[in-house]
Protein backbone atom coordinates (compact mmCIF):
# COMPACT_ATOMS: atom_id res chain seq x y z
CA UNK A 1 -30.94 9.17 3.61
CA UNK A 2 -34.10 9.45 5.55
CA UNK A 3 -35.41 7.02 8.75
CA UNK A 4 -34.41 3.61 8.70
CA UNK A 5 -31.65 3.96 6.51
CA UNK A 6 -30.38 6.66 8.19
CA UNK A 7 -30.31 4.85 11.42
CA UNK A 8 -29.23 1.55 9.99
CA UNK A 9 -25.85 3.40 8.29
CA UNK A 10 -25.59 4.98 11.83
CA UNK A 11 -25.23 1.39 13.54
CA UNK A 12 -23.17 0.08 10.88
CA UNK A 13 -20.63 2.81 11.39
CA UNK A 14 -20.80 2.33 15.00
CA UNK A 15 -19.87 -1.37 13.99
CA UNK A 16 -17.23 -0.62 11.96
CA UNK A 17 -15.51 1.71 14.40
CA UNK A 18 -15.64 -0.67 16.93
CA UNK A 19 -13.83 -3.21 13.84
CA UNK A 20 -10.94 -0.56 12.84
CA UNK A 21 -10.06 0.64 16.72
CA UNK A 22 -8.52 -3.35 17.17
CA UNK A 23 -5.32 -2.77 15.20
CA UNK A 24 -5.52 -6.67 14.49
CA UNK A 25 -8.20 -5.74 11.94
CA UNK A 26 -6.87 -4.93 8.56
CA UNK A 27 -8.69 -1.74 7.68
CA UNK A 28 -7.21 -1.77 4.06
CA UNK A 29 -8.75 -5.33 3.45
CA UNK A 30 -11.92 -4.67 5.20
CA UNK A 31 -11.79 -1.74 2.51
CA UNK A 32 -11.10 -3.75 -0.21
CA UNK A 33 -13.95 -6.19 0.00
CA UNK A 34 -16.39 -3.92 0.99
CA UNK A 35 -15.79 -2.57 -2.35
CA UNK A 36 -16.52 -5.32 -3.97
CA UNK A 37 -19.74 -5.91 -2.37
CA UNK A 38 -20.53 -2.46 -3.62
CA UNK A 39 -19.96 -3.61 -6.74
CA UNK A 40 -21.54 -6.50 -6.51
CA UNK A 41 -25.12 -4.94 -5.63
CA UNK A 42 -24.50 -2.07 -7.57
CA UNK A 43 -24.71 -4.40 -10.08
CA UNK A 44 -27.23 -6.93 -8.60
CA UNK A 45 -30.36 -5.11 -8.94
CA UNK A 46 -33.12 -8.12 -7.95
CA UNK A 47 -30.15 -9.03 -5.01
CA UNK A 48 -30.50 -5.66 -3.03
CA UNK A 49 -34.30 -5.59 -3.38
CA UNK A 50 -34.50 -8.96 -1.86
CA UNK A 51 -31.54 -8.15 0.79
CA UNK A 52 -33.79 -5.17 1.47
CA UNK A 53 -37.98 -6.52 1.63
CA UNK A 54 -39.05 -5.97 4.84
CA UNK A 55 -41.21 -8.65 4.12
CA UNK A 56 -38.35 -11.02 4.92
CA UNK A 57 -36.60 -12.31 8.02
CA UNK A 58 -33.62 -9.88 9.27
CA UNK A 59 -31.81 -13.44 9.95
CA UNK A 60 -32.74 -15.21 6.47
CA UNK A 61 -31.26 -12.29 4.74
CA UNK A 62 -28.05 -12.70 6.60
CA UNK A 63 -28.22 -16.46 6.09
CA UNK A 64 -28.38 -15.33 2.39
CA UNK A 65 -25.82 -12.66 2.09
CA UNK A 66 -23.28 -15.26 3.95
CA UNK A 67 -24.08 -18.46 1.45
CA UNK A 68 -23.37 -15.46 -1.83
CA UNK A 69 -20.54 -14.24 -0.46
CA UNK A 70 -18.75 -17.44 1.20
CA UNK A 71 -14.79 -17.57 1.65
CA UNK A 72 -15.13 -14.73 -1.12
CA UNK A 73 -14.70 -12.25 2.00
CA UNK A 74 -13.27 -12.40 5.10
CA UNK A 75 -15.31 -13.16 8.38
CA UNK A 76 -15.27 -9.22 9.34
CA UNK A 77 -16.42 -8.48 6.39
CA UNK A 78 -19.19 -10.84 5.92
CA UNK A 79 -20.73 -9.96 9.41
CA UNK A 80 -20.60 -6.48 9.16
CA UNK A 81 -22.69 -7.27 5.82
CA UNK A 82 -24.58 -9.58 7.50
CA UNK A 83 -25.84 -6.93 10.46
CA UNK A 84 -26.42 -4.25 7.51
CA UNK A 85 -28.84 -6.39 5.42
CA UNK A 86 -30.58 -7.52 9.06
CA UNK A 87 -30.98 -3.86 9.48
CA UNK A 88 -34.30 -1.53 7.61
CA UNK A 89 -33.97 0.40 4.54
CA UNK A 90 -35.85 3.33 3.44
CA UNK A 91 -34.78 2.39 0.04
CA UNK A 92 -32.64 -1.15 -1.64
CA UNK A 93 -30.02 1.63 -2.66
CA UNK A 94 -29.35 2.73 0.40
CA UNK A 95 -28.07 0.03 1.19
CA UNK A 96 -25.48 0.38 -1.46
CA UNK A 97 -24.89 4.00 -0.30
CA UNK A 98 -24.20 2.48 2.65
CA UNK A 99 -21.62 0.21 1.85
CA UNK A 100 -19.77 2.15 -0.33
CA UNK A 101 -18.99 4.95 2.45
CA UNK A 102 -18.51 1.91 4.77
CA UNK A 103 -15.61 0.60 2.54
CA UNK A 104 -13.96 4.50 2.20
CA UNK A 105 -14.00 5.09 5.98
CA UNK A 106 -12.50 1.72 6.45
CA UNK A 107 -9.50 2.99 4.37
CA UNK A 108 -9.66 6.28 5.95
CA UNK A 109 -9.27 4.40 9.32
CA UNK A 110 -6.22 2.68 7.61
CA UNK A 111 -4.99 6.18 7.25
CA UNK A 112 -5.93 7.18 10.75
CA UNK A 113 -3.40 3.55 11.70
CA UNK A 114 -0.86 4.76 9.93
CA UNK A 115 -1.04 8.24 11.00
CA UNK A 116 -1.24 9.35 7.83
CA UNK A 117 -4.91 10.63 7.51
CA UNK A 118 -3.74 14.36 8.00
CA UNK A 119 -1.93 13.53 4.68
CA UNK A 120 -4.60 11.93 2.89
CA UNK A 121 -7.27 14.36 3.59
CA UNK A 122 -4.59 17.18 2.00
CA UNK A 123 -4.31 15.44 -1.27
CA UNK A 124 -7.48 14.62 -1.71
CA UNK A 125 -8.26 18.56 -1.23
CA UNK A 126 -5.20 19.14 -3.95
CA UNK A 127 -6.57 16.28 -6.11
CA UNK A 128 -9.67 18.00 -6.76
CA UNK A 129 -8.25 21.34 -7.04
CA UNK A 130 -5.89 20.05 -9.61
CA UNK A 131 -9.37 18.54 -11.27
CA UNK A 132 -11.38 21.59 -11.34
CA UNK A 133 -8.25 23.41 -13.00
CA UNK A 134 -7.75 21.42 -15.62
CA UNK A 135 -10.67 20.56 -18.00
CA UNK A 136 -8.82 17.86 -19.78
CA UNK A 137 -7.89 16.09 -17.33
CA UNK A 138 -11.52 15.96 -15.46
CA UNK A 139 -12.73 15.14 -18.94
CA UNK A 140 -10.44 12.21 -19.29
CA UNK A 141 -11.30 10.81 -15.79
CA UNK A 142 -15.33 11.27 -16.85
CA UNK A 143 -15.74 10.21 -20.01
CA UNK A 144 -18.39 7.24 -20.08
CA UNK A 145 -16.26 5.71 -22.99
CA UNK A 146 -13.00 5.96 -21.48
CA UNK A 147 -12.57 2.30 -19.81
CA UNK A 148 -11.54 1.57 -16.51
CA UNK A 149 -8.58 0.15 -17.32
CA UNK A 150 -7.32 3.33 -19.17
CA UNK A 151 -8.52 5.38 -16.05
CA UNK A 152 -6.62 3.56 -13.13
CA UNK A 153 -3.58 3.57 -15.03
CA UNK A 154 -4.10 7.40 -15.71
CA UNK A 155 -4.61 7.73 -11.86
CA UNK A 156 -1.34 5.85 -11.50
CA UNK A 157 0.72 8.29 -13.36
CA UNK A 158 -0.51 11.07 -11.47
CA UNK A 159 -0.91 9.35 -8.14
CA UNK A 160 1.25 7.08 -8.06
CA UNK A 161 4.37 6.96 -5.64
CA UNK A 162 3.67 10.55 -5.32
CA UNK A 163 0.24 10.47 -2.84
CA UNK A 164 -0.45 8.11 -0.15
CA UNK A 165 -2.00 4.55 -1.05
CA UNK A 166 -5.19 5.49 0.87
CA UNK A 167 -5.63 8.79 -1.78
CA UNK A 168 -4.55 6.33 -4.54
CA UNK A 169 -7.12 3.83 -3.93
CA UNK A 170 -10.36 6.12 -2.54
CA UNK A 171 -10.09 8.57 -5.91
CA UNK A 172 -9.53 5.32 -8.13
CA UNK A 173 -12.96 3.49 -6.63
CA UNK A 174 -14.42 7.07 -7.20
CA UNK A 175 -13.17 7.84 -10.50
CA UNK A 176 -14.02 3.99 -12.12
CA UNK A 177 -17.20 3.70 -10.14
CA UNK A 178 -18.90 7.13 -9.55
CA UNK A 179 -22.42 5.22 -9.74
CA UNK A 180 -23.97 8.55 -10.39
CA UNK A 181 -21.79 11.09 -8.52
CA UNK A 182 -19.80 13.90 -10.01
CA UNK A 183 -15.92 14.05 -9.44
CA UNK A 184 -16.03 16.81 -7.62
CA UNK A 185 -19.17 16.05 -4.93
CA UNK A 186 -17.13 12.49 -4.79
CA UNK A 187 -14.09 14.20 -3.32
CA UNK A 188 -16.12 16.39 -1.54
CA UNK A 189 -18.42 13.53 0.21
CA UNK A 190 -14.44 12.32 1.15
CA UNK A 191 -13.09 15.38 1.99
CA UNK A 192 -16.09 15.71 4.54
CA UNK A 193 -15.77 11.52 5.87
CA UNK A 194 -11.82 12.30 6.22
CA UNK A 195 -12.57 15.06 8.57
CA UNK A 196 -15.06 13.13 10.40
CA UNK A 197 -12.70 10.54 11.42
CA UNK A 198 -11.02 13.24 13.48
CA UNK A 199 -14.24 14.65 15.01
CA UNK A 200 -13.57 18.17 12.68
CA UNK A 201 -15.17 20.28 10.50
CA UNK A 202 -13.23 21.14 6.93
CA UNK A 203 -12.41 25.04 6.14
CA UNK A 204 -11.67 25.47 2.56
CA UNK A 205 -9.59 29.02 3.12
CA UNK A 206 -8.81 31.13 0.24
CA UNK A 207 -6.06 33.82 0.99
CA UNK A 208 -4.23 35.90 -1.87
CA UNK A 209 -0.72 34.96 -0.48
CA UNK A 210 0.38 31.85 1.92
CA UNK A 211 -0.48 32.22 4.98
CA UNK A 212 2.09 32.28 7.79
CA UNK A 213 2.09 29.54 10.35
CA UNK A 214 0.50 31.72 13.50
CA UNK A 215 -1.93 32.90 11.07
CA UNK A 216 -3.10 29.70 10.48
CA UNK A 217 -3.24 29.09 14.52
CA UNK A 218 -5.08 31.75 14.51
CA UNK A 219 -7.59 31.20 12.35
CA UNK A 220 -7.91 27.74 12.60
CA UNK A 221 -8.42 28.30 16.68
CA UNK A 222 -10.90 31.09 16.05
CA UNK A 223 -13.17 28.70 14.18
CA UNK A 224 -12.79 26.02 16.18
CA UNK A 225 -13.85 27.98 18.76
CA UNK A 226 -16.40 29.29 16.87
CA UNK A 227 -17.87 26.03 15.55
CA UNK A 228 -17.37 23.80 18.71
CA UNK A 229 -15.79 21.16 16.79
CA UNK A 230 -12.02 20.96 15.53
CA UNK A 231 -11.19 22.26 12.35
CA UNK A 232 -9.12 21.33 9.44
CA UNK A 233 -7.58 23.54 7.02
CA UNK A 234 -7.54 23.21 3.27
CA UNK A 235 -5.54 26.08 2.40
CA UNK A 236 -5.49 27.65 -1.55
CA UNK A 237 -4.19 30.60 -2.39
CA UNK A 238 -5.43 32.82 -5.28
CA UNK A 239 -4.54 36.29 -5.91
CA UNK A 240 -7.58 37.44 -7.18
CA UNK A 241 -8.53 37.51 -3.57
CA UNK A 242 -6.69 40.82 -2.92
CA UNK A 243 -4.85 40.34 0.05
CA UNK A 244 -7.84 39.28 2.00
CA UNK A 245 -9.64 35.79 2.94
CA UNK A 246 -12.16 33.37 2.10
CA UNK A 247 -13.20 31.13 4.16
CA UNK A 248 -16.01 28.58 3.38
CA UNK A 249 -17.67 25.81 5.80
CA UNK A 250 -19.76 23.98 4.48
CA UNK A 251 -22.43 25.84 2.80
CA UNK A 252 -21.84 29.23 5.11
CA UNK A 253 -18.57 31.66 3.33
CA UNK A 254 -17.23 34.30 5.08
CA UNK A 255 -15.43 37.32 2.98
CA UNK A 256 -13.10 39.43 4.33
CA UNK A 257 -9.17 40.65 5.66
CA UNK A 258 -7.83 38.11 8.22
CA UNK A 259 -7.78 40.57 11.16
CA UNK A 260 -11.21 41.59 9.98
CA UNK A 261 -12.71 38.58 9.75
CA UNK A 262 -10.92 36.84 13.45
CA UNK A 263 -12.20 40.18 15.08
CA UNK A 264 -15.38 39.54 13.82
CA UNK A 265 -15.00 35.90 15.34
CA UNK A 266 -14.17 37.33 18.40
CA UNK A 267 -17.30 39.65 18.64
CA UNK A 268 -19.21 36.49 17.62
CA UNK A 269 -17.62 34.55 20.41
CA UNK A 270 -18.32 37.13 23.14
CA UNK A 271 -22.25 37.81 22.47
């Protein structure tokens, strides 16, 4: 997103922050019906453009946005929709953008309530390792002729009782509603709001064999350090890597043995 939308997501997520830290606010509800209004102007093509025209009123577009969506959503809901549509877009599907990430970091803060958002953020990482390692699978949960219905309950066998409800519910929305994403920069975009909600950057680390629990400390405080933000571990292993490390964040990888590569963080550190 560019300018005004940029800065009108920014203030909506300030908003909804403010919403999920009162533990009176149902973040899985909020969730819920945000969905729905990403649905609904997903689908609503000549709605977003006219909840959008900066040619109208901030206020008139609120006025409108309340009388469509009525007792249909809850009061939270409706006037965090009504402050986005106030707001300037760069573009009418921004706005949708918008919403849509609104409605998975409301369930991530449901997560974050229920202490369970270290958990969520792992199987989401395993989900789409799982994906990328199994072609029939990802082409069952893509095919554009494959209905919905077919695809939750698909989800449901693999997800169900076995992940938390927060995994179950953000892949689901993703996998019956990509609205132009692919699976894997879906999980990714998830991955990357998951992390956020704990002020950290993600390390997807590669490592022949498990790593041991101080190695992990190790690392993980290395590039914490490094990065000046806190940093959360996805950990895969794969032999190919012969016995040494990869560690990618973001779009920068790093190669190389773990005492190589955390003296070379400590050299990095000290210049």
């Amino acid at each position: 997103m560019n300018g005004a939308s940029r800065e009108a997501l920014a203030a909506a997520r300030e908003r909804l922050d403010a919403l999920t830290d009162n533990t009176s606010v149902d973040a899985a509800q909020l969730a819920s019906e945000l969905a729905a209004v990403t649905a609904l102007l997903d689908r609503e093509v000549s709605l977003r453009r006219v909840l959008t025209d900066p040619a109208q009123a901030g206020e008139a577009k609120a006025e409108l946005a309340g009388r469509l969506l009525g007792s249909q959503v809850s009061g939270t809901t409706a006037d965090l929709v009504a402050g986005l549509v106030r707001s300037r877009w760069s573009r009418s599907r921004d706005l949708v953008d918008s919403v849509e990430e609104l409605a998975d970091i409301a369930d991530l803060s449901a997560a974050q309530q229920a202490n369970t958002l270290d958990n969520v953020e792992d199987e989401l990482f395993r989900f789409g390792r799982i994906v990328s390692s199994n072609t029939e699978l990802r082409a069952a949960l893509t095919h554009r002729g494959a209905g919905t219905a077919s695809k939750s309950e698909l989800l449901r066998s693999l997800l169900g009782g076995r992940a938390d409800a927060v995994t179950e519910r953000l892949v689901t929305r993703l996998v019956t509603a990509p609205r132009g994403r692919s699976l894997e920069s879906g999980l990714e975009s998830l991955s990357k709001l998951a992390a956020d909600r704990r002020n950290r950057m993600v390390a997807v680390v590669t490592s022949a064999v498990p790593l041991s629990d101080p190695q992990k400390q190790r690392l993980g405080d290395a590039l914490a350090k490094l990065y000046g933000r806190k940093m959360h571990l996805n950990l895969d292993v794969d032999p190919e890597v012969l016995g040494g490390i990869r560690v990618q964040v973001g779009d920068e990888v790093i190669n190389g043995s773990i005492a190589d590569r955390l003296e070379d963080v400590g050299r990095r550190m000290a210049s």
